[in-house]
N, C-alpha and C. Protein backbone atom coordinates (compact mmCIF):
# COMPACT_ATOMS: atom_id res chain seq x y z
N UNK A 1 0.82 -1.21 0.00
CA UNK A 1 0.00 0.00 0.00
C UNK A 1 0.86 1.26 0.00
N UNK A 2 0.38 2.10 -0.86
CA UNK A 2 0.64 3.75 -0.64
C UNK A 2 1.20 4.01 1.13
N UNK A 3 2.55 4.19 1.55
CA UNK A 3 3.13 4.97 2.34
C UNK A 3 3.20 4.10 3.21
N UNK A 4 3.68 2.84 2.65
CA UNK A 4 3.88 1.61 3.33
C UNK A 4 5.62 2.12 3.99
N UNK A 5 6.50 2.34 3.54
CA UNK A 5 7.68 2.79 3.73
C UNK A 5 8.15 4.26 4.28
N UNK A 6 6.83 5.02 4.19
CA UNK A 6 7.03 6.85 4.93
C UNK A 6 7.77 6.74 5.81
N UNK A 7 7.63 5.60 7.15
CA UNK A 7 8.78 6.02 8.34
C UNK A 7 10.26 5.48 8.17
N UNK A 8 10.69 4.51 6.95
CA UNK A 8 12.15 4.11 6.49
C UNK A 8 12.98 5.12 5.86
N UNK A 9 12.93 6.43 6.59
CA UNK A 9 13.94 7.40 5.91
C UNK A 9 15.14 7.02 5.63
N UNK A 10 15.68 6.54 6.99
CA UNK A 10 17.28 6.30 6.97
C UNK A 10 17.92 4.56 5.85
N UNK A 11 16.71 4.36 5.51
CA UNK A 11 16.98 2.88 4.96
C UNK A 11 17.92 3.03 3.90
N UNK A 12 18.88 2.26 3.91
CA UNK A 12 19.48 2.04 2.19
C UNK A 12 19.59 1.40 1.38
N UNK A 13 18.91 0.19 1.91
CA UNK A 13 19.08 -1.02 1.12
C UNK A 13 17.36 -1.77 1.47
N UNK A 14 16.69 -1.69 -0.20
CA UNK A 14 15.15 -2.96 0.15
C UNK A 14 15.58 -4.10 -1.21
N UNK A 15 15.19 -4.69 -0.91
CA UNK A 15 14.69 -5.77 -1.56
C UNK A 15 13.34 -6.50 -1.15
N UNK A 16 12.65 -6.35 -2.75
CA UNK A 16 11.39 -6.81 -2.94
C UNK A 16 11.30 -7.78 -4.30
N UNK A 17 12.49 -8.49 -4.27
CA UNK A 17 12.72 -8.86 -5.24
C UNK A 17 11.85 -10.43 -5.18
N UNK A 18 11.47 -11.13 -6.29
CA UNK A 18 10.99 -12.33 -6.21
C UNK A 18 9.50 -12.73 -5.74
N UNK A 19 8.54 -11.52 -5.43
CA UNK A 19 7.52 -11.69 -4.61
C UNK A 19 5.92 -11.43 -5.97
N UNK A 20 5.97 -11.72 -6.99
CA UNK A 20 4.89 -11.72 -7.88
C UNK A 20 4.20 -10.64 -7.85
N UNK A 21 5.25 -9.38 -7.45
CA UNK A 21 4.53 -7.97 -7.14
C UNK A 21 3.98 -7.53 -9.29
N UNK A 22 2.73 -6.77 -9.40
CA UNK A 22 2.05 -6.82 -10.42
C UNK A 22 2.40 -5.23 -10.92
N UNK A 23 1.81 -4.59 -9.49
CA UNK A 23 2.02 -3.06 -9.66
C UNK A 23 3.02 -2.47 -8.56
N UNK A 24 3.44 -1.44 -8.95
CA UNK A 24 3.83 -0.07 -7.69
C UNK A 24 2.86 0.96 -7.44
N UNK A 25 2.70 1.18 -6.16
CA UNK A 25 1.62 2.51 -6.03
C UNK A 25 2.51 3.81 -6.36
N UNK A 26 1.83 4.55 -6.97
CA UNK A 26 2.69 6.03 -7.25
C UNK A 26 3.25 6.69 -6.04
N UNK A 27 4.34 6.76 -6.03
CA UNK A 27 4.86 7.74 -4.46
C UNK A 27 5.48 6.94 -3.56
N UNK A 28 5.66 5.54 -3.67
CA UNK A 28 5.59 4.29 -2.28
C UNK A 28 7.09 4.57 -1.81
N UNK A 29 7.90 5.13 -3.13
CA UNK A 29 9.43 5.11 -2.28
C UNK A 29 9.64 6.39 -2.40
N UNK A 30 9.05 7.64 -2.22
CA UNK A 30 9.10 9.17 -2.19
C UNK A 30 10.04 9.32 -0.96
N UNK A 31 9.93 8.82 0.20
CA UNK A 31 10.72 9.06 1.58
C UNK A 31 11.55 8.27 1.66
N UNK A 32 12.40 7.66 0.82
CA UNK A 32 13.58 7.01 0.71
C UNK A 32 14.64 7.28 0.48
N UNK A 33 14.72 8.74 0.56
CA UNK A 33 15.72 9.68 -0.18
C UNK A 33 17.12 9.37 0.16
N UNK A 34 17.68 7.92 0.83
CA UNK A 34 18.79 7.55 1.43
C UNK A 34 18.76 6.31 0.81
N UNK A 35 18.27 6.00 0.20
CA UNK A 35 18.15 4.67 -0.46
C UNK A 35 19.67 4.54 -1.83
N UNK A 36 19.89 3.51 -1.59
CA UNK A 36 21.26 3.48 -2.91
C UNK A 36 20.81 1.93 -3.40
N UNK A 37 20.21 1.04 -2.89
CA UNK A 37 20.10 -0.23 -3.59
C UNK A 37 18.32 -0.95 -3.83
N UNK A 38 17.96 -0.70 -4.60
CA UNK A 38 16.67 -0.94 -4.39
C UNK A 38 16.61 -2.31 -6.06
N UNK A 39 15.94 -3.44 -5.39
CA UNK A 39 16.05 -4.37 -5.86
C UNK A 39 14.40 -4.54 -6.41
N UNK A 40 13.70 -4.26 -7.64
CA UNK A 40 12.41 -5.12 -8.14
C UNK A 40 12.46 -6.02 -8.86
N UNK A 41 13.48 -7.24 -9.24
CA UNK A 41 13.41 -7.94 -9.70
C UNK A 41 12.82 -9.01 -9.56
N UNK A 42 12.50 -10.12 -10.58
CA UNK A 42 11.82 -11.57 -10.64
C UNK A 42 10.44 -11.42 -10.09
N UNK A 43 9.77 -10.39 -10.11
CA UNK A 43 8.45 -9.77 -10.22
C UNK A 43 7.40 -9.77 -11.48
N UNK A 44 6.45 -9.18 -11.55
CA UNK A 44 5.59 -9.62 -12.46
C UNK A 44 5.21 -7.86 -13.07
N UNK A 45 6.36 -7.05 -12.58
CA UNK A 45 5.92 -5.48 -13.06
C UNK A 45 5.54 -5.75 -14.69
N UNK A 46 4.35 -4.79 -14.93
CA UNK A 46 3.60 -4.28 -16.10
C UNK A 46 4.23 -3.10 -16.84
N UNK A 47 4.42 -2.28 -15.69
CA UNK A 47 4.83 -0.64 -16.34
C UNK A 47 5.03 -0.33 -14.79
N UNK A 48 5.87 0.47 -14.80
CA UNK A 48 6.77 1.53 -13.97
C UNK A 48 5.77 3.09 -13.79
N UNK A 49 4.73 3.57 -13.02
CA UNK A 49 4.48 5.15 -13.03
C UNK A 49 5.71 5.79 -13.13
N UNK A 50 5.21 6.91 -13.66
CA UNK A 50 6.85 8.04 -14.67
C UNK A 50 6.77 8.69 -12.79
N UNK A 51 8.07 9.17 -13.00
CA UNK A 51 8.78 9.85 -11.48
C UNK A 51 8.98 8.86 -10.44
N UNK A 52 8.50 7.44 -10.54
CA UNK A 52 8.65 6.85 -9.66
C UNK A 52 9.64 6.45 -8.81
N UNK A 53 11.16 6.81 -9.79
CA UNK A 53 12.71 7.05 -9.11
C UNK A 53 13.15 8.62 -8.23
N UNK A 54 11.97 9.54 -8.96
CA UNK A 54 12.34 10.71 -9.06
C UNK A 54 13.12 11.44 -7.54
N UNK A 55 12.81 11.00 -6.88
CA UNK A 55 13.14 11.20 -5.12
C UNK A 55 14.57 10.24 -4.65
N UNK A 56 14.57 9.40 -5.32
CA UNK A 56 15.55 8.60 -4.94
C UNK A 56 17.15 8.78 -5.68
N UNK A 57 17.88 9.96 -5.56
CA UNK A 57 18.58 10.22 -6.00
C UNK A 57 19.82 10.27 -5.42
N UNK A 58 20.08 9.48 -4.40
CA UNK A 58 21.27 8.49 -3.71
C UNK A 58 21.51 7.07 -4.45
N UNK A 59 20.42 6.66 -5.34
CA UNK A 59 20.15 4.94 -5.54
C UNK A 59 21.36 5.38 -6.09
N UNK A 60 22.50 3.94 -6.26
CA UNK A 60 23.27 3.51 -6.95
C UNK A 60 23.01 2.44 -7.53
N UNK A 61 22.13 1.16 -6.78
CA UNK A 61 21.66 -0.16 -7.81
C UNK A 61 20.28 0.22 -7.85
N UNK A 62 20.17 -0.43 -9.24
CA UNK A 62 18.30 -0.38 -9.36
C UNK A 62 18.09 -1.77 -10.34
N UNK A 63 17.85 -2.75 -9.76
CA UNK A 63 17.16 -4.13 -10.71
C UNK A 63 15.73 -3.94 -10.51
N UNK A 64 15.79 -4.32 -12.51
CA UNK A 64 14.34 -4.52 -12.44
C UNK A 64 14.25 -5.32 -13.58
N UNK A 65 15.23 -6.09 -13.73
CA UNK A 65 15.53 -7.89 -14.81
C UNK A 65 14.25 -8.72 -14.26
N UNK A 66 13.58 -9.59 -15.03
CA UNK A 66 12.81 -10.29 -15.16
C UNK A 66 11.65 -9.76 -14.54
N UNK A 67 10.82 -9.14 -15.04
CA UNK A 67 9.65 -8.45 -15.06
C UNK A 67 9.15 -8.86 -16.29
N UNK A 68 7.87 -8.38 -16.42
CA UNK A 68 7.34 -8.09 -17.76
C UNK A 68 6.57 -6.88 -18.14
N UNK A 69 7.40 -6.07 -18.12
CA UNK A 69 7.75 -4.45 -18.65
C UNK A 69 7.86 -4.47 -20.22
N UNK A 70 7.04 -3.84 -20.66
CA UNK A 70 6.57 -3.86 -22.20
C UNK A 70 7.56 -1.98 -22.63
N UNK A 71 7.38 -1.16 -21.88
CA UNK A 71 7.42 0.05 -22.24
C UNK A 71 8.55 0.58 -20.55
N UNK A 72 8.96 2.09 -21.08
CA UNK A 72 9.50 2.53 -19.70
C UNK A 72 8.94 4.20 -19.95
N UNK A 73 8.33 5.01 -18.96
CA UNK A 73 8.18 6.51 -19.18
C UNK A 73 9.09 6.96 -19.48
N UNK A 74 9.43 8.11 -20.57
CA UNK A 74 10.60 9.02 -20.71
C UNK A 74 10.69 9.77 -19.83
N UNK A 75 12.24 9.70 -19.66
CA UNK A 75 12.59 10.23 -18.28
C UNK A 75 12.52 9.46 -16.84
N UNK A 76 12.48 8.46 -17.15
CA UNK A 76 12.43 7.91 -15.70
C UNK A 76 13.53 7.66 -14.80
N UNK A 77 14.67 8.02 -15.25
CA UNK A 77 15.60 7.63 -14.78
C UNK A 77 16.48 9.13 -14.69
N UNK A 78 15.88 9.98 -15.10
CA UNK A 78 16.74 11.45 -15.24
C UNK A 78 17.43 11.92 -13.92
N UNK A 79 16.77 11.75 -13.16
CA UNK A 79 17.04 12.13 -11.51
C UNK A 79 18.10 10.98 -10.53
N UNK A 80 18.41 10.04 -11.34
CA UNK A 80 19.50 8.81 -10.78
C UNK A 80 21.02 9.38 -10.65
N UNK A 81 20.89 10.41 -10.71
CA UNK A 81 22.85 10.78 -11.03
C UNK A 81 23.63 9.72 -10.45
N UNK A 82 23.58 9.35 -9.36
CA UNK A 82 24.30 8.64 -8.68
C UNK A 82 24.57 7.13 -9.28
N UNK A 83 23.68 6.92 -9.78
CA UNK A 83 23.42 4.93 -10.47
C UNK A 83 24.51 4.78 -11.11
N UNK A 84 24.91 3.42 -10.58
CA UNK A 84 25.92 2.84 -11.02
C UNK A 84 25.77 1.38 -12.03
N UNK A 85 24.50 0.87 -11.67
CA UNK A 85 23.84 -0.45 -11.70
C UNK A 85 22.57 -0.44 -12.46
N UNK A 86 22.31 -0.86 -13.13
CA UNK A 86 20.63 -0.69 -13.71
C UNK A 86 20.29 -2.12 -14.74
N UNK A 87 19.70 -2.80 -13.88
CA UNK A 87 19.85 -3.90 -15.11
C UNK A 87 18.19 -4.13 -14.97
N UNK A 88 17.97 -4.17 -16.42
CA UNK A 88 16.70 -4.08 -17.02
C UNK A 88 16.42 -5.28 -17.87
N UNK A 89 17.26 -6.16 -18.01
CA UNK A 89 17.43 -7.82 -19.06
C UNK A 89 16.00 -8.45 -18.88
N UNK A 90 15.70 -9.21 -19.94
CA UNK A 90 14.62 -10.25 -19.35
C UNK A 90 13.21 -9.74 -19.01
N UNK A 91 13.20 -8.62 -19.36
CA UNK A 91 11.71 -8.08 -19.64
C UNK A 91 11.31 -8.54 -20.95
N UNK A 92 10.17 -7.35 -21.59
CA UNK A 92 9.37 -7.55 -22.41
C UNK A 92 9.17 -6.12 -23.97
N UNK A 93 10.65 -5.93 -23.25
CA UNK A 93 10.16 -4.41 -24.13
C UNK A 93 10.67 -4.57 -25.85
N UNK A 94 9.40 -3.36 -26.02
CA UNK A 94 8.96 -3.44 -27.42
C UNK A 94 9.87 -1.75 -27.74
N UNK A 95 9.87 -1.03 -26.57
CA UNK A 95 10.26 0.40 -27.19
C UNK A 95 10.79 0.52 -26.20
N UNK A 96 12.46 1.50 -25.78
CA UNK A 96 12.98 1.98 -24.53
C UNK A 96 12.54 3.31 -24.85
N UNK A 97 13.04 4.24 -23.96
CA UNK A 97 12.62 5.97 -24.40
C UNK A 97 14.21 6.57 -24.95
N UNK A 98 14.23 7.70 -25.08
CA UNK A 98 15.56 8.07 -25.70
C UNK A 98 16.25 8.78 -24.16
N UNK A 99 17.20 8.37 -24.94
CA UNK A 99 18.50 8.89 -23.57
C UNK A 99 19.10 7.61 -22.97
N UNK A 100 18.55 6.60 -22.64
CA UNK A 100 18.16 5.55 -21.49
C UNK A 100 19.85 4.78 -22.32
């Protein structure tokens, strides 16, 4: 649920990897702003809401390999300066956006 994570400010590391998650609620990792490793892989993601990194601009890893992600919002990743890691393999995509 929406603001399942609001009181994990100081967190830096989740993994939600492997759990047949379908969707993300818009905003769920907004108060994570200390976050550097955030794991969605071996999930069942559809599509990504656009800004959904936008706050998290400490991440250095971001998996999101084996999903089934057809598409990604442009710009979703604009606000990552820090990323070091991004592995996206093993989806479903038909189109990336430009820049990416």
């Amino acid at each position: 649920p929406s603001g399942v994570f609001d009181s994990l400010t100081q967190l830096t590391y989740l993994t939600l990897r492997n759990n047949q998650l379908t969707a993300l609620p818009e905003g769920v990792f907004d108060r994570l702003v200390n976050l550097q490793q955030l794991y969605l892989h071996l999930n069942r993601l559809s599509s990504i809401p656009a800004g959904m990194f936008d706050k998290l601009t400490n991440l250095k890893e971001l998996k999101l390999y084996s999903n089934q992600l057809t598409a990604l919002p442009e710009g979703l990743f604009n606000r990552l300066m820090n990323i070091d890691v991004l592995e996206l393999c093993c989806n479903k995509f038909t189109q990336l956006p430009t820049g990416i």
